[in-house]
Protein backbone atom coordinates (compact mmCIF):
# COMPACT_ATOMS: atom_id res chain seq x y z
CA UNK A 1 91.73 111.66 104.05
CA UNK A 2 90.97 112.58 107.77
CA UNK A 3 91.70 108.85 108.62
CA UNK A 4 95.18 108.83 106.90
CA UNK A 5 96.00 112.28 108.58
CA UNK A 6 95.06 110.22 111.70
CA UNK A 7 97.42 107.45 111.25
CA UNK A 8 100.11 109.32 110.17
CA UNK A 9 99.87 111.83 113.20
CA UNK A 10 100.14 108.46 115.63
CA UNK A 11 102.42 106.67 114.02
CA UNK A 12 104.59 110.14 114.43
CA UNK A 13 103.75 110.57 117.87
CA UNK A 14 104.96 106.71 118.66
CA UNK A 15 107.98 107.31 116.88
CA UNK A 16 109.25 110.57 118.48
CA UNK A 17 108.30 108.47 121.82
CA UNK A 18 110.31 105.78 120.71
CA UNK A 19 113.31 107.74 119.83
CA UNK A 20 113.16 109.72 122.65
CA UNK A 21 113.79 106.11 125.00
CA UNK A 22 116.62 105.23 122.00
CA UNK A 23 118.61 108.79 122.72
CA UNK A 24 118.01 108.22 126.38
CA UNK A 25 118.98 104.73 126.60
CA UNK A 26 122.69 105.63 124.39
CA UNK A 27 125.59 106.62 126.40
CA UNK A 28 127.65 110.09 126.38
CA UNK A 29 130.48 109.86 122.95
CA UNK A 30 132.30 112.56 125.28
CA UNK A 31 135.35 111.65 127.62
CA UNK A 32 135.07 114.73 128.95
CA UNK A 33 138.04 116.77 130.28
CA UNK A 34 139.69 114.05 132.16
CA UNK A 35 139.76 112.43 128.40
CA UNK A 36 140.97 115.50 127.04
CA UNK A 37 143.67 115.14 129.78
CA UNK A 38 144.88 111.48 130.16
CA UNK A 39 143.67 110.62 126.32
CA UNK A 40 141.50 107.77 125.66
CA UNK A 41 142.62 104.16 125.38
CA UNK A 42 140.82 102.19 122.91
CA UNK A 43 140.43 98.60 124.35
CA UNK A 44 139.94 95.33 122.40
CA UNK A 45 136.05 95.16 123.64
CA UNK A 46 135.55 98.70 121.39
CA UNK A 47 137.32 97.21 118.42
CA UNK A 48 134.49 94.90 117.81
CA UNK A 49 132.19 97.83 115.48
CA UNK A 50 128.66 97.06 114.59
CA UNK A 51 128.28 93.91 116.53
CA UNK A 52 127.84 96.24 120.09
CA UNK A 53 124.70 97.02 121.46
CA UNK A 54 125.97 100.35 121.57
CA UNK A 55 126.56 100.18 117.45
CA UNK A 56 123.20 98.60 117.02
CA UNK A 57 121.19 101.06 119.17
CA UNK A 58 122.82 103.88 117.27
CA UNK A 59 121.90 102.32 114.04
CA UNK A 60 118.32 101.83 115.24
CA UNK A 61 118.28 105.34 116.29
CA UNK A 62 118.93 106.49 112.68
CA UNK A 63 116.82 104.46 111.16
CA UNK A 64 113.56 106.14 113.82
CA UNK A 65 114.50 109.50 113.17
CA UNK A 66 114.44 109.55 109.28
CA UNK A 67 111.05 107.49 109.93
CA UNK A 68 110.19 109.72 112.11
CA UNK A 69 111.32 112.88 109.69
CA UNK A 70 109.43 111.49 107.03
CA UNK A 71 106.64 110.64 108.66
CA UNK A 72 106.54 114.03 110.06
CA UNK A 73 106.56 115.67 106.58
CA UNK A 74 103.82 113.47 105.71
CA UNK A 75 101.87 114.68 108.26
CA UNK A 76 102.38 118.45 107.41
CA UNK A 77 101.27 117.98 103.69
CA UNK A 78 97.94 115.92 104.59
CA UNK A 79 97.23 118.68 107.81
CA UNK A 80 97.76 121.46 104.91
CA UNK A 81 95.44 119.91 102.09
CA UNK A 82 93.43 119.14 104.16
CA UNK A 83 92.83 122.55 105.07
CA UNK A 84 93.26 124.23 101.64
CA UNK A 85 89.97 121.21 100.82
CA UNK A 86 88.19 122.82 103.52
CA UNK A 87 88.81 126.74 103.25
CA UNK A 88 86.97 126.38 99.05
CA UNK A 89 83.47 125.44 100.04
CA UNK A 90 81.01 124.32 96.83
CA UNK A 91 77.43 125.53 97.60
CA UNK A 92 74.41 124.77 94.49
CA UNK A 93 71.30 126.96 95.11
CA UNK A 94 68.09 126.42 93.78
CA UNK A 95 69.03 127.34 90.33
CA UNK A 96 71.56 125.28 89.70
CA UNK A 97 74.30 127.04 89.78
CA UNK A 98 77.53 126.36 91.33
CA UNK A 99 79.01 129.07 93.49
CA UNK A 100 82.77 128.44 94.98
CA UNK A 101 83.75 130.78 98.18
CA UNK A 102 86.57 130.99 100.29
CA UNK A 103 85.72 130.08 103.55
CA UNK A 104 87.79 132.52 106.37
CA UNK A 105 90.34 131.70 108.53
């Protein structure tokens, strides 16, 4: 279980890394006030929808951020059981019986 917390953790660390360099690498959707102004042309080259590198990238970016979402979630629940495994210790003594405690935290 510690191995699979251990993979998930890096594959979540490489994919907030990853769309970190996505967001950065996308450019600004906002005119800004001289579009507010003049009002934005669309050209012929903008027409051309998911076959832009700027569609694509955006598209990619999506698709990292609900991995890396999920993949985050996933690593919450296995950190947590983990945890709830290791605050219910089992101890045997020399009787044989079975005591459970709660280990503090």
């Amino acid at each position: 279980m510690e191995t699979l917390k251990t993979i998930a953790l890096v594959l979540d660390l490489i994919c907030a890394a990853i769309l970190i360099v996505m967001i950065m690498f996308q450019s600004s959707k906002t005119a800004g006030l001289s579009g507010a102004i003049a009002g934005a042309s669309d050209s012929f080259m903008s027409k051309g929808g998911s076959k832009t590198l700027e569609a694509k990238l955006e598209k990619a970016t999506r698709v990292v951020g609900l991995a890396f979402v999920l993949l985050s979630l996933l690593t919450v629940m296995l950190v947590s059981s983990v945890k709830t495994n290791a605050s219910t210790a089992t101890q045997s003594n020399d009787t044989g019986v079975v005591t459970t405690t709660e280990a503090a935290q």
